[in-house]
N, C-alpha and C. Protein backbone atom coordinates (compact mmCIF):
# COMPACT_ATOMS: atom_id res chain seq x y z
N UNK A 1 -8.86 39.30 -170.57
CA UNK A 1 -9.91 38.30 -170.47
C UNK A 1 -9.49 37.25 -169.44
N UNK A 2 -10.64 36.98 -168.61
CA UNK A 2 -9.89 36.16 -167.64
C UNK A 2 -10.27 34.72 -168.15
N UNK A 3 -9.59 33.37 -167.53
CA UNK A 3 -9.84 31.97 -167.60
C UNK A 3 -11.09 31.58 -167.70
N UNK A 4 -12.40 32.49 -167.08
CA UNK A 4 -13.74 32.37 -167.01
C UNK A 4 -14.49 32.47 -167.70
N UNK A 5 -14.05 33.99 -168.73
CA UNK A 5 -14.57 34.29 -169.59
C UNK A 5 -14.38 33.87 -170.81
N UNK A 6 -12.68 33.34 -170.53
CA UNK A 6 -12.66 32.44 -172.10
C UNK A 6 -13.51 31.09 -172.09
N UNK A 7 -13.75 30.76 -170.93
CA UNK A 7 -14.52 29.00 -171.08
C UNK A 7 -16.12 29.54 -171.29
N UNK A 8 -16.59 30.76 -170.75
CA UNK A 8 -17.90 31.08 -171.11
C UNK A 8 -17.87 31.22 -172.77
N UNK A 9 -17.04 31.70 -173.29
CA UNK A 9 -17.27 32.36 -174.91
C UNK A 9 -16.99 31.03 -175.69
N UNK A 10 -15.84 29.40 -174.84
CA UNK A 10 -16.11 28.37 -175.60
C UNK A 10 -17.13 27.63 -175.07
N UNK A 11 -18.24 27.35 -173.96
CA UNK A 11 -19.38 27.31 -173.98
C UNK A 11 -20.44 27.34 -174.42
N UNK A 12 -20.45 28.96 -175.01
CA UNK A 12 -21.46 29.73 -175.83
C UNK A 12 -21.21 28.90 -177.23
N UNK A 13 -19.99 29.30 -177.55
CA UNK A 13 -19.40 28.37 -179.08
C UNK A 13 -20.19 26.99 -179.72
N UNK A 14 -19.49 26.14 -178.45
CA UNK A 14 -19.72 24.94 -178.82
C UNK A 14 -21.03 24.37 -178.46
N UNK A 15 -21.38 24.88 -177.45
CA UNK A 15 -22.96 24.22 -176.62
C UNK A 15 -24.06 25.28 -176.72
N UNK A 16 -24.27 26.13 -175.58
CA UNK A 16 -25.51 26.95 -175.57
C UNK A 16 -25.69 27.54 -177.06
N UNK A 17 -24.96 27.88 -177.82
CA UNK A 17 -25.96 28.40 -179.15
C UNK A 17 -26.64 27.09 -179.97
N UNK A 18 -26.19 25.97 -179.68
CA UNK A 18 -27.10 24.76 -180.28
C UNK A 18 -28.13 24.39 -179.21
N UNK A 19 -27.68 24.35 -177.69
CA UNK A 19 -28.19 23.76 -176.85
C UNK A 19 -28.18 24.30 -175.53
N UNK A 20 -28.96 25.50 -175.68
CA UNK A 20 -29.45 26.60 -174.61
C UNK A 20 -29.99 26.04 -173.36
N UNK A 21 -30.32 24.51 -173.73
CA UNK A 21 -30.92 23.83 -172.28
C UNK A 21 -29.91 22.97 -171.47
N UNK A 22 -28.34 23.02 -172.01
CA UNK A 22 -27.90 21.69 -171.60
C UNK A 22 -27.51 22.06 -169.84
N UNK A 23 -26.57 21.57 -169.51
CA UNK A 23 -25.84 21.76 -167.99
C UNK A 23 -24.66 21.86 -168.45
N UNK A 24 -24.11 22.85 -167.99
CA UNK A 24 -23.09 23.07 -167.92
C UNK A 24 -22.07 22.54 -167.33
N UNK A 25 -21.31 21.46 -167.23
CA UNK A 25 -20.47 20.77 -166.04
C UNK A 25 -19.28 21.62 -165.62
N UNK A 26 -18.98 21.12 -164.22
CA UNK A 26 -18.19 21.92 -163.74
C UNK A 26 -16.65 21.20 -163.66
N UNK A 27 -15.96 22.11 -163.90
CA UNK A 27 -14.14 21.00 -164.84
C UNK A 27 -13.37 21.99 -164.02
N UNK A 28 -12.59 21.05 -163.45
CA UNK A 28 -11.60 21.74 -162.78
C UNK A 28 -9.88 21.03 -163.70
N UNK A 29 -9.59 22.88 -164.30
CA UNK A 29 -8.36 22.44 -165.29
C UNK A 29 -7.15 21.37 -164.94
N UNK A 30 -6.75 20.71 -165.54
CA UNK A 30 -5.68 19.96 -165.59
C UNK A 30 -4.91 20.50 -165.94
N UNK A 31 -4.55 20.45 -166.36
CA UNK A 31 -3.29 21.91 -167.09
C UNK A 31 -3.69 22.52 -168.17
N UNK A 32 -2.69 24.20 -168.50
CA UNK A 32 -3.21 24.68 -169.51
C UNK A 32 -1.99 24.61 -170.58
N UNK A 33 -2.37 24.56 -171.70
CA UNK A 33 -1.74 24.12 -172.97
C UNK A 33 -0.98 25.59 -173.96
N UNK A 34 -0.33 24.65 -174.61
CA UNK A 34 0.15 26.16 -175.88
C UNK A 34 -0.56 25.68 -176.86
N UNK A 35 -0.44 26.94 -177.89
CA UNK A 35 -1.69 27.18 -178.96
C UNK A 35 -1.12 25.25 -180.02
N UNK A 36 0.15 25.14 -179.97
CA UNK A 36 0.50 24.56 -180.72
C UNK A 36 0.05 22.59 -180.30
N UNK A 37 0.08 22.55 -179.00
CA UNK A 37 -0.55 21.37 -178.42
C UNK A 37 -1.84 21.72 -178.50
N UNK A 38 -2.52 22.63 -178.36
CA UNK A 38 -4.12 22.42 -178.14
C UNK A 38 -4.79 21.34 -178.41
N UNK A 39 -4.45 21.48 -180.42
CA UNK A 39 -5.50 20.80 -181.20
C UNK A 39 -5.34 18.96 -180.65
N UNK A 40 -3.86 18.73 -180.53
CA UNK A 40 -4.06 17.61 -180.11
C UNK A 40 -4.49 17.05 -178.90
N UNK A 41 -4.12 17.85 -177.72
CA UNK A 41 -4.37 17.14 -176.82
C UNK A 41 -6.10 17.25 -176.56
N UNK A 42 -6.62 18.42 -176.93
CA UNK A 42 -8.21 18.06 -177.13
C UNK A 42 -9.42 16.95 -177.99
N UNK A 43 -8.11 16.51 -179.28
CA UNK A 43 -8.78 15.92 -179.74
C UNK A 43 -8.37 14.27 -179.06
N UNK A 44 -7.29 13.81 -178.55
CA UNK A 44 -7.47 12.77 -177.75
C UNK A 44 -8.47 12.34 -176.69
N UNK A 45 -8.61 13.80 -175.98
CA UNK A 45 -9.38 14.00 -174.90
C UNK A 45 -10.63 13.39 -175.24
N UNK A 46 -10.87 14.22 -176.49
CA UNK A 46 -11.99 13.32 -177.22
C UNK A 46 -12.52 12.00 -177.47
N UNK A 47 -11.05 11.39 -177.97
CA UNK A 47 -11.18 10.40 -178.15
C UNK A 47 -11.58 9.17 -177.43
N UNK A 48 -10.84 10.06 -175.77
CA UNK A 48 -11.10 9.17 -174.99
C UNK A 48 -12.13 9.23 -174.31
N UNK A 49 -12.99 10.02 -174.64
CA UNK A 49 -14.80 9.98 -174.14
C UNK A 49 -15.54 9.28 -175.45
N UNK A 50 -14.83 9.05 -176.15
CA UNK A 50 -15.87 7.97 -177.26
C UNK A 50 -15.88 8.77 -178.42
N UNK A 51 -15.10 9.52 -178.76
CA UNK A 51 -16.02 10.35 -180.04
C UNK A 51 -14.41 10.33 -180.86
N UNK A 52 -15.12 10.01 -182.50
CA UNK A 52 -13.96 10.48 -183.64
C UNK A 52 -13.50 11.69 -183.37
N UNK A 53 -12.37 11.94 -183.52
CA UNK A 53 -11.70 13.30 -183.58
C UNK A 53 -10.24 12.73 -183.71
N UNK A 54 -9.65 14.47 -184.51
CA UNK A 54 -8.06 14.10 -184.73
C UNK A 54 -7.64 15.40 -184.91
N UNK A 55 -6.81 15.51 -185.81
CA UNK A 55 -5.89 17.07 -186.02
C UNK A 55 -6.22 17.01 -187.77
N UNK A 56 -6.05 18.27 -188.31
CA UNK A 56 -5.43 18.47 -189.51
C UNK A 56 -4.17 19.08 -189.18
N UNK A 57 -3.74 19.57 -190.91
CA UNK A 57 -2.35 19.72 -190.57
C UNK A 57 -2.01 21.37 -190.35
N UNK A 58 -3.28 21.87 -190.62
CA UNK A 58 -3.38 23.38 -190.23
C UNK A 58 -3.33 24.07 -189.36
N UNK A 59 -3.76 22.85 -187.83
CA UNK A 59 -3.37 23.37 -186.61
C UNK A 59 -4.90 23.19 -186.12
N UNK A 60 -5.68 22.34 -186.55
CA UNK A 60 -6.81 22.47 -186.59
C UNK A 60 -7.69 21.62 -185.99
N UNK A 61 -8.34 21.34 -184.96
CA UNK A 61 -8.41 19.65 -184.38
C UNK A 61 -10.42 19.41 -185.30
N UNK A 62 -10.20 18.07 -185.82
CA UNK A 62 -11.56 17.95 -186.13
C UNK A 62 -12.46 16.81 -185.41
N UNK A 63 -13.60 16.52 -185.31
CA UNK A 63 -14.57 15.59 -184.84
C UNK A 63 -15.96 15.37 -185.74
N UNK A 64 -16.16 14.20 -184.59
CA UNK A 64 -17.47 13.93 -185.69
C UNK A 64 -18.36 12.66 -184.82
N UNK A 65 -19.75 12.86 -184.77
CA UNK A 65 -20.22 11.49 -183.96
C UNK A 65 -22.00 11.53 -184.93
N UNK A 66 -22.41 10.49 -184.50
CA UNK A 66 -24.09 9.80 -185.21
C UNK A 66 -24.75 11.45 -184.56
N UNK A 67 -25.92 11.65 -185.47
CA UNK A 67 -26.60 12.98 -185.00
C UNK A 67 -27.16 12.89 -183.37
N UNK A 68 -27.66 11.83 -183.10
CA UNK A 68 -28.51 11.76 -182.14
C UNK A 68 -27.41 12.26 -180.92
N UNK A 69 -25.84 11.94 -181.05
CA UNK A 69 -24.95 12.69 -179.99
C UNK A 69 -24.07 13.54 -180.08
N UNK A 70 -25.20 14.67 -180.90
CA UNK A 70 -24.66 15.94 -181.14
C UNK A 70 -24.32 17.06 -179.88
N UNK A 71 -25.55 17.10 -179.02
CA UNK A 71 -25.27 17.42 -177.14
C UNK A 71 -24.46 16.91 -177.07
N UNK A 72 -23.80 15.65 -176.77
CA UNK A 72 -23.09 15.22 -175.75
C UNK A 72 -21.77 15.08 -176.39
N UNK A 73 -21.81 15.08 -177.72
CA UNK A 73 -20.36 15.34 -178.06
C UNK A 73 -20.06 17.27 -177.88
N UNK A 74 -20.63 17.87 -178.24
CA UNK A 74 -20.58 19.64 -178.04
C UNK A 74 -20.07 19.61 -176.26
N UNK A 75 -20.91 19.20 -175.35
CA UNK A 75 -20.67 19.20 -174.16
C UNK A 75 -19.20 18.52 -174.15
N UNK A 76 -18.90 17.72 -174.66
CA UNK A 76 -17.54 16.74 -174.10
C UNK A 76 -16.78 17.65 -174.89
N UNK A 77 -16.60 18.28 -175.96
CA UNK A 77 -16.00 19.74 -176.60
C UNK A 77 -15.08 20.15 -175.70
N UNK A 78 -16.37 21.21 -175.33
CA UNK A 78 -16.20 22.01 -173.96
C UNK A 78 -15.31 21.56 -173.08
N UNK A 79 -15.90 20.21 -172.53
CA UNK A 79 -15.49 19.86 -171.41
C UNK A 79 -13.64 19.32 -171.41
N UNK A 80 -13.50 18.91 -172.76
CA UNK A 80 -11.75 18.94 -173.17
C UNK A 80 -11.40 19.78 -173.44
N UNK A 81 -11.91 21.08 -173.91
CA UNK A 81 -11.06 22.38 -174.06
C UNK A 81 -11.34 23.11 -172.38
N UNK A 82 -12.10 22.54 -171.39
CA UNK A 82 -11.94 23.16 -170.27
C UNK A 82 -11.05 22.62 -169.27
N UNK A 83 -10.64 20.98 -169.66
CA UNK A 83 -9.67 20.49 -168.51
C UNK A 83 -8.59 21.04 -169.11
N UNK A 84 -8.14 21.16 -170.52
CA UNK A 84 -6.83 21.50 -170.85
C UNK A 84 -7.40 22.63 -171.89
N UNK A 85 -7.37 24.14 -171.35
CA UNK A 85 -7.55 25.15 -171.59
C UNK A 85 -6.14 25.70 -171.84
N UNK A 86 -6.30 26.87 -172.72
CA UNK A 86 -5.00 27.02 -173.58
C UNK A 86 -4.94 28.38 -172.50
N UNK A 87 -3.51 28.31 -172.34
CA UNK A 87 -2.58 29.27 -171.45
C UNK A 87 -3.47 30.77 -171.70
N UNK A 88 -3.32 31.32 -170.64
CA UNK A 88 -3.74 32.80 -170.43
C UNK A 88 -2.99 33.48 -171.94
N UNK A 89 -1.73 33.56 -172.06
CA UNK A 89 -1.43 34.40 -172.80
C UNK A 89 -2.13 34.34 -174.82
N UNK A 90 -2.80 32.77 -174.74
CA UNK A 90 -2.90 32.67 -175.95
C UNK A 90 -4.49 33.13 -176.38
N UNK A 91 -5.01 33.76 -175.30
CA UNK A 91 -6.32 34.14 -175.77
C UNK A 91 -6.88 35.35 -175.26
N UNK A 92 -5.58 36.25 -175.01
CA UNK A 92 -5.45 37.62 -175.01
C UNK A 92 -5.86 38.33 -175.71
N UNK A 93 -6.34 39.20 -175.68
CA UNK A 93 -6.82 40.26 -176.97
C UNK A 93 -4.74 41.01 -176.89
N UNK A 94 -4.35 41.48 -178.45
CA UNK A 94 -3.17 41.60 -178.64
C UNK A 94 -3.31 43.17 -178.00
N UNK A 95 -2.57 43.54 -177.86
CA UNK A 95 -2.05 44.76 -177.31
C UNK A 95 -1.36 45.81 -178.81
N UNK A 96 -1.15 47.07 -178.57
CA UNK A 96 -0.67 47.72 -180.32
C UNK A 96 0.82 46.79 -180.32
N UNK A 97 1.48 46.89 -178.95
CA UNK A 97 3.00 46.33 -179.57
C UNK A 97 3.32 44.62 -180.14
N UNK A 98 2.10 43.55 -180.05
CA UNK A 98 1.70 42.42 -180.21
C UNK A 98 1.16 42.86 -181.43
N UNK A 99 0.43 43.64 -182.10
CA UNK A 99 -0.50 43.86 -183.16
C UNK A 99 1.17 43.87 -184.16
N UNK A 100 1.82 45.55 -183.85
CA UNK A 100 3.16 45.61 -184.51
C UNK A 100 4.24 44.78 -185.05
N UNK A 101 4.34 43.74 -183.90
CA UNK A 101 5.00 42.47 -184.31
C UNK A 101 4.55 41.53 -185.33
N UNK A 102 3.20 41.29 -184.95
CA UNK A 102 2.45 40.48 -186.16
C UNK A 102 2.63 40.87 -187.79
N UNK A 103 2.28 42.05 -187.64
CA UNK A 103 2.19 43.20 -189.00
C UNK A 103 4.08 42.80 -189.09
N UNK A 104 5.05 42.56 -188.53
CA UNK A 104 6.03 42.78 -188.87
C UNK A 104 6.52 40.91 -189.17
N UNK A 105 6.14 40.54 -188.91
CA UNK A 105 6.16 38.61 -189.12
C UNK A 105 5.39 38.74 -190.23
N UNK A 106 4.08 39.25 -190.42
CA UNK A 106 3.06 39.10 -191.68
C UNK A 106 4.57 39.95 -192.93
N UNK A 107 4.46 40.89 -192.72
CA UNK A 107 5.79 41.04 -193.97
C UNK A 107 7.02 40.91 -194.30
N UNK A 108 7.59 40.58 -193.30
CA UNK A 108 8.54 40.21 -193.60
C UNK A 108 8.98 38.73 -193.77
N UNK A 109 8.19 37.76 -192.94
CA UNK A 109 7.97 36.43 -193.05
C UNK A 109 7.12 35.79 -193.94
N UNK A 110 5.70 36.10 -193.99
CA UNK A 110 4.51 35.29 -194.19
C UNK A 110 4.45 35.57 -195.81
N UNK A 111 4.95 36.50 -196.55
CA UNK A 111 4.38 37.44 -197.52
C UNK A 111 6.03 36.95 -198.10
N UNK A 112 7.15 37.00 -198.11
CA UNK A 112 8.15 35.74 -198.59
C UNK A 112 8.28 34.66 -199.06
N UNK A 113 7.48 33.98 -197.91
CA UNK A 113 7.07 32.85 -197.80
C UNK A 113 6.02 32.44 -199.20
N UNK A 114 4.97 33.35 -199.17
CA UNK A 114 3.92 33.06 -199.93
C UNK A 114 4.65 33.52 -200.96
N UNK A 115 4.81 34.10 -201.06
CA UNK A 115 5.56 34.55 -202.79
C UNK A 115 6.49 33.29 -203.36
N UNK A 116 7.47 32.56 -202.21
CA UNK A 116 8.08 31.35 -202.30
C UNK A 116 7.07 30.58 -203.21
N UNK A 117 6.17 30.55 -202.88
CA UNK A 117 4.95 29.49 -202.99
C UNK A 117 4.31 29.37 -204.51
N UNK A 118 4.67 30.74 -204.94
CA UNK A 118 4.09 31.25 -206.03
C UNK A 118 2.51 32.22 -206.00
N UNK A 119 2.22 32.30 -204.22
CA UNK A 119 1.16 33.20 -204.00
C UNK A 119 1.18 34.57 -203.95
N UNK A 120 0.25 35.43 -204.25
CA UNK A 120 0.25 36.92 -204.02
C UNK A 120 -0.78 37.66 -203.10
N UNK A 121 -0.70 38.47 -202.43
CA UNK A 121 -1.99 38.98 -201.46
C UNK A 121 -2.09 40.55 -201.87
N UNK A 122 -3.18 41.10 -201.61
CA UNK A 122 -3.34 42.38 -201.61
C UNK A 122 -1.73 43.36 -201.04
N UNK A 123 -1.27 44.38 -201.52
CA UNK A 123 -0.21 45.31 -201.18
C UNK A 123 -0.81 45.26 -199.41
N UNK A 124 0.34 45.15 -198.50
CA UNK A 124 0.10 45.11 -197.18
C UNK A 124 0.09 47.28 -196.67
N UNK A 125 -0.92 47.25 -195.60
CA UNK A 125 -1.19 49.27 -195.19
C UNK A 125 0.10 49.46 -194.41
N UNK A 126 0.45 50.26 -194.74
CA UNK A 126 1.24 50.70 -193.68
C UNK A 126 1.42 49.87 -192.50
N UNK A 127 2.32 50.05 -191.05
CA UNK A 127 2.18 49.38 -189.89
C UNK A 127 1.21 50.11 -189.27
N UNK A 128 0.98 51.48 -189.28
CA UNK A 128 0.40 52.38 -188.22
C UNK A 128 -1.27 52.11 -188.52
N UNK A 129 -1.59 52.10 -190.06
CA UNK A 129 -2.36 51.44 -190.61
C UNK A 129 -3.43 50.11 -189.99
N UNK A 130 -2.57 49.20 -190.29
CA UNK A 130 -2.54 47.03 -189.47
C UNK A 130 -2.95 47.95 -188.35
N UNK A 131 -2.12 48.44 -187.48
CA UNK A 131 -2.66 48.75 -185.93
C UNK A 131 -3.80 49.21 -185.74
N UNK A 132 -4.03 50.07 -186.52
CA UNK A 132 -5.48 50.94 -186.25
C UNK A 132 -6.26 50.30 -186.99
N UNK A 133 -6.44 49.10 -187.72
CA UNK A 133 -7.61 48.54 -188.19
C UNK A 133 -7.73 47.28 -187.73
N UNK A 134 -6.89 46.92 -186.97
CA UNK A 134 -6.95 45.38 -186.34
C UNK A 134 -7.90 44.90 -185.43
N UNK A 135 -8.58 43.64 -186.14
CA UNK A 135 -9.27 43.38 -185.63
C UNK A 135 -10.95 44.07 -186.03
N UNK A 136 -10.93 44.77 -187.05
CA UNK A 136 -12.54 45.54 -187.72
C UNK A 136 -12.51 44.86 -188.67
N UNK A 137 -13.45 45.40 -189.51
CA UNK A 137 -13.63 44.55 -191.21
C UNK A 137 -13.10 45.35 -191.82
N UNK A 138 -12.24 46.46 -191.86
CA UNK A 138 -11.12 46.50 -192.68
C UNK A 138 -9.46 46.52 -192.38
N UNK A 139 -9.71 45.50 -191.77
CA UNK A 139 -7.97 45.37 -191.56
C UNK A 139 -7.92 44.24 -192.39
N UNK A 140 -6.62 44.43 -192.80
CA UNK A 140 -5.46 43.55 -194.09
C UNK A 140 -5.67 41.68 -193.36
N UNK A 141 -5.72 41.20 -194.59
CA UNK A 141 -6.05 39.82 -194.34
C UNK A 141 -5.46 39.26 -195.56
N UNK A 142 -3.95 39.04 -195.43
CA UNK A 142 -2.91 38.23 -195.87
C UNK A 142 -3.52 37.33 -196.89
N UNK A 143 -4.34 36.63 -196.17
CA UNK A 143 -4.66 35.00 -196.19
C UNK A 143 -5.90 34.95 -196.90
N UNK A 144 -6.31 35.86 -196.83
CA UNK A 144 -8.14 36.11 -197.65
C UNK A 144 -7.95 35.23 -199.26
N UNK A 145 -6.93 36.55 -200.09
CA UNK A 145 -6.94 35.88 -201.02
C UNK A 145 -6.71 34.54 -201.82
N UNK A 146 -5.46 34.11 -200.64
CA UNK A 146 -5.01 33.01 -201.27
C UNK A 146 -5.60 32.14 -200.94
N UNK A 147 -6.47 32.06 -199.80
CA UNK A 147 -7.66 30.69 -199.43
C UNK A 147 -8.95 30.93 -200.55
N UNK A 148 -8.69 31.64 -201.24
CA UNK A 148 -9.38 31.71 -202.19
C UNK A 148 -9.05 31.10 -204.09
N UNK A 149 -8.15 31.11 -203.63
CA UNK A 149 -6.93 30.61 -205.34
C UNK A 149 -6.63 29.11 -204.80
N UNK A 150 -6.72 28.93 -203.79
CA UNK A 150 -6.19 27.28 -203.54
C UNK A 150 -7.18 26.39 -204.05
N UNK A 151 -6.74 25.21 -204.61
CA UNK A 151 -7.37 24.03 -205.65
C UNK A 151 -8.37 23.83 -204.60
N UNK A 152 -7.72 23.18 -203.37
CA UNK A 152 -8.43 22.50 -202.63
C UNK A 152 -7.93 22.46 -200.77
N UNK A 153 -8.59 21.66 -200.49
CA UNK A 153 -7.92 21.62 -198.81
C UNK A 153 -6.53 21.36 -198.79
N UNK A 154 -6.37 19.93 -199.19
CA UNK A 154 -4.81 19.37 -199.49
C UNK A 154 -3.68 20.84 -199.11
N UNK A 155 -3.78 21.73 -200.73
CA UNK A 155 -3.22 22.74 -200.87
C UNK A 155 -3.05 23.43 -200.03
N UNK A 156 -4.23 23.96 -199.30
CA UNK A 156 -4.44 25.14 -198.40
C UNK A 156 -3.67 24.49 -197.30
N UNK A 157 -3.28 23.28 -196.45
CA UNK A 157 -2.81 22.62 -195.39
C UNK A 157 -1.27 23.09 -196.05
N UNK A 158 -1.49 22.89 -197.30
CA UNK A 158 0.10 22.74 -197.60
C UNK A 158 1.05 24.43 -197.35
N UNK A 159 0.13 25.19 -197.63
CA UNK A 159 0.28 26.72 -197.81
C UNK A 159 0.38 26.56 -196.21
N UNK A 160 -0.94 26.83 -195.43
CA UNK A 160 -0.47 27.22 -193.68
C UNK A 160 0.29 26.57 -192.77
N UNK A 161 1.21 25.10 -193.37
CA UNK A 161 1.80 24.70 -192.94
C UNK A 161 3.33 25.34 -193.14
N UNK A 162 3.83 25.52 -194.43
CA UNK A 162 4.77 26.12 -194.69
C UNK A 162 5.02 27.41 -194.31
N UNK A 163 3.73 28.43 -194.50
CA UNK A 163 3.94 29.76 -193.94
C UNK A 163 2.78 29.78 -192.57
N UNK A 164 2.77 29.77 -191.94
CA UNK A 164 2.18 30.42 -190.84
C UNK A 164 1.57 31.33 -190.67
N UNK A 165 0.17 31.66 -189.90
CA UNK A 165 0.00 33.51 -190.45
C UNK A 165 0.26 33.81 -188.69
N UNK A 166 0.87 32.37 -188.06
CA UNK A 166 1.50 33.27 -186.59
C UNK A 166 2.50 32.26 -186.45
N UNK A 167 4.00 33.75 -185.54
CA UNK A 167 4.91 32.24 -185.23
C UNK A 167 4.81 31.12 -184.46
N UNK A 168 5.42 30.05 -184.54
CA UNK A 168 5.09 29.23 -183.39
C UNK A 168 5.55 29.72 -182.35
């Protein structure tokens, strides 16, 4: 996927499916970011065009503005995830030997971890399995259940903070 096509698909995301009429502005990147800076440095970006926004602790950047500047906050979105767009490699579609690794962090790390926790997930498929269903609606999803058993948000921050369902 190239740099183009990822800012078209966060485009589509954040703007044209609410606001099929807006303009698109044209952003020439400032630098591009790791998955782990994203949330923040977009949500400053934010900040500094006028609009609430911050991080959770999930990795997660949030916002918020009066309805009437629902466009122009979606557009200013965009327009901070397009000056500081996250590095080529982090919005790759995975490859089988990237898929393998994951499947091998998901059990041997993530699935430890959660058990640490006192959580349990469905028995994990095989590796050959994870590979050949990754990415459909039936590939293994660690995380399904237990975002489902958690009290509340609090919790759930507390769970994906401790285990990760990717390394940093």
């Amino acid at each position: 996927m190239s740099e183009l096509e990822y800012l078209d698909a966060q485009w589509g995301i954040y703007v044209s499916s609410r606001f099929p009429d807006a303009t698109r502005p044209e952003i020439e990147p400032v630098r591009r970011v790791t998955r782990t800076e994203f949330p923040e440095v977009v949500a400053e970006c934010l900040r500094d065009a006028g609009f609430d926004a911050g991080t959770d602790p999930d990795g997660s950047f949030w916002f918020s503005s009066a309805p009437e500047q629902a466009e122009s906050l979606a557009i200013a979105i965009y327009a901070c995830i397009a000056t500081y767009p996250l590095a080529p490699e982090y919005y790759q579609p995975f490859g089988e030997a990237q898929v393998g690794e994951h499947y091998d962090y998901l059990v041997n790390v993530a699935v430890p971890c959660l058990a640490s926790l006192g959580y349990t997930s469905t028995a994990p498929p095989s590796r050959e399995e994870y590979i050949e269903t990754y990415n459909t609606s039936s590939m293994w999803d660690l995380y399904a259940p237990i975002a489902g058993a958690v009290a509340n948000i609090d919790e759930w921050y507390d769970v994906v903070v401790q285990c990760p369902e990717f390394p940093n």
